[in-house]
C-alpha atoms as a PDB file:
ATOM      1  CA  UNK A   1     -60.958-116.146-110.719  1.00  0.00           C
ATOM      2  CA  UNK A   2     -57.451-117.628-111.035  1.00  0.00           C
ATOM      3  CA  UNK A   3     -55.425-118.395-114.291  1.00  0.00           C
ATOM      4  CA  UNK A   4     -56.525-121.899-113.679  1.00  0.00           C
ATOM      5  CA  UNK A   5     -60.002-121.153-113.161  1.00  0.00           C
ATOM      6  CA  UNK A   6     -60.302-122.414-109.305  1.00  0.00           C
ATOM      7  CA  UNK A   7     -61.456-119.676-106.812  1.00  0.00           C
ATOM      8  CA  UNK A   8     -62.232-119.592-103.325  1.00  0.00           C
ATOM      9  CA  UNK A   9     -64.622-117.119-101.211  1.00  0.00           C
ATOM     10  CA  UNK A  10     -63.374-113.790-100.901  1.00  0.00           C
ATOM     11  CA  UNK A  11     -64.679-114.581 -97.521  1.00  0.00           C
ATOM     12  CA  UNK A  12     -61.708-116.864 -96.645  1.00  0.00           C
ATOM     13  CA  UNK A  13     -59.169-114.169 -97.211  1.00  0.00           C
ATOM     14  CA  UNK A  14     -55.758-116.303 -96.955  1.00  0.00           C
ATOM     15  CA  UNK A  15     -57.153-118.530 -95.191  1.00  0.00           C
ATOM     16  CA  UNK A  16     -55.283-122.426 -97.000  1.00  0.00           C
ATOM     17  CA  UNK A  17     -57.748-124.553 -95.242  1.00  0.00           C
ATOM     18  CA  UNK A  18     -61.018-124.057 -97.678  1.00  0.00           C
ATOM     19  CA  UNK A  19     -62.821-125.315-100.445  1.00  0.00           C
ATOM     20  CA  UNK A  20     -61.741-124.200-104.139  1.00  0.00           C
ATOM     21  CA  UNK A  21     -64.566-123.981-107.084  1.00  0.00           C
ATOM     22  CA  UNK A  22     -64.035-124.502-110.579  1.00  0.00           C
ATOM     23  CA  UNK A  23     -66.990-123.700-113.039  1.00  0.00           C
ATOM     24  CA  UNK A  24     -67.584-125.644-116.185  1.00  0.00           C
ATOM     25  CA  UNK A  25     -69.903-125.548-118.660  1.00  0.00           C
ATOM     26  CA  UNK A  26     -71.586-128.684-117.642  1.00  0.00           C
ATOM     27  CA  UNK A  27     -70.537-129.160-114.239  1.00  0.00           C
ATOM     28  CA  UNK A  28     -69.063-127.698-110.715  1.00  0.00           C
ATOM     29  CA  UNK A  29     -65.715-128.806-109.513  1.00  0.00           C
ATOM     30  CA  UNK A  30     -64.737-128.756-105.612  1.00  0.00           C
ATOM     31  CA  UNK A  31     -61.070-129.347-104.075  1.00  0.00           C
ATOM     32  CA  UNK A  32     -59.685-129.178-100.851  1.00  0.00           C
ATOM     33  CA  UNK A  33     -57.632-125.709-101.230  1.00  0.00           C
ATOM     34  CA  UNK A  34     -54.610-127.360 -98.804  1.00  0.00           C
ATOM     35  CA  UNK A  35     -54.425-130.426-101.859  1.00  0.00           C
ATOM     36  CA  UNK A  36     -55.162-128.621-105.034  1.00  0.00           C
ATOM     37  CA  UNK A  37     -53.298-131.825-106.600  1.00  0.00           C
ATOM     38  CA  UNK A  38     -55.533-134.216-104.816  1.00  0.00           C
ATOM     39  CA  UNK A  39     -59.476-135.824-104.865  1.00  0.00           C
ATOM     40  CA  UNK A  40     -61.775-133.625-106.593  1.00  0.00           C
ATOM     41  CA  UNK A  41     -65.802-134.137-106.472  1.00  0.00           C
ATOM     42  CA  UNK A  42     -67.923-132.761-109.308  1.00  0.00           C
ATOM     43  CA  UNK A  43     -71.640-131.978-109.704  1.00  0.00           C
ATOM     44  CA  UNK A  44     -73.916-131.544-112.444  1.00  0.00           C
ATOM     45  CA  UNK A  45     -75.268-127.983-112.965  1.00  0.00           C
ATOM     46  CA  UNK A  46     -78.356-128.924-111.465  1.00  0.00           C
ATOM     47  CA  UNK A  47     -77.681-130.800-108.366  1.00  0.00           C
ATOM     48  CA  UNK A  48     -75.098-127.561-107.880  1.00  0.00           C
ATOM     49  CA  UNK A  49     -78.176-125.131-108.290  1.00  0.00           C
ATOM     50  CA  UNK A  50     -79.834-127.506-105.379  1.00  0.00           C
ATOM     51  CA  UNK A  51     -77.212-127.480-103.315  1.00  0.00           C
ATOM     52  CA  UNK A  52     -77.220-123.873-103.717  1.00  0.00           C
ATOM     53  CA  UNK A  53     -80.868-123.325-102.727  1.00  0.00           C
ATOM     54  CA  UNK A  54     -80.735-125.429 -99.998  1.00  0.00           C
ATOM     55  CA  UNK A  55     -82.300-123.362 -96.669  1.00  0.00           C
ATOM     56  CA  UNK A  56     -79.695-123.719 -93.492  1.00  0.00           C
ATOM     57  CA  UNK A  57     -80.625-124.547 -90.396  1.00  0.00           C
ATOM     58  CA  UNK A  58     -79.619-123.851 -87.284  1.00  0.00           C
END
């Protein structure tokens, strides 16, 4: 986790063009890594957790 407490999969290796997560204790905040300056959405804990569990498909 960075100083600022945004991370990124370790997946995307330095790759700018991903989503950043920053964990609170009562909710989950998302950015677009290319705009850390810009929009943000955040989620409760629980709708998070869901989002989490969700099964993929394809």
């Amino acid at each position: 986790m960075t100083r600022s407490g945004w991370f990124k999969s370790s997946y995307s290796a330095d790759n700018p063009a991903c989503v950043e997560v920053r964990l609170t204790a009562d909710a989950t905040h998302v950015r677009d890594s290319k705009h850390p300056s810009g929009p943000r959405l955040s989620f409760s804990r629980t709708t998070w957790a869901k989002f989490l569990d969700r099964p993929t498909t394809g």
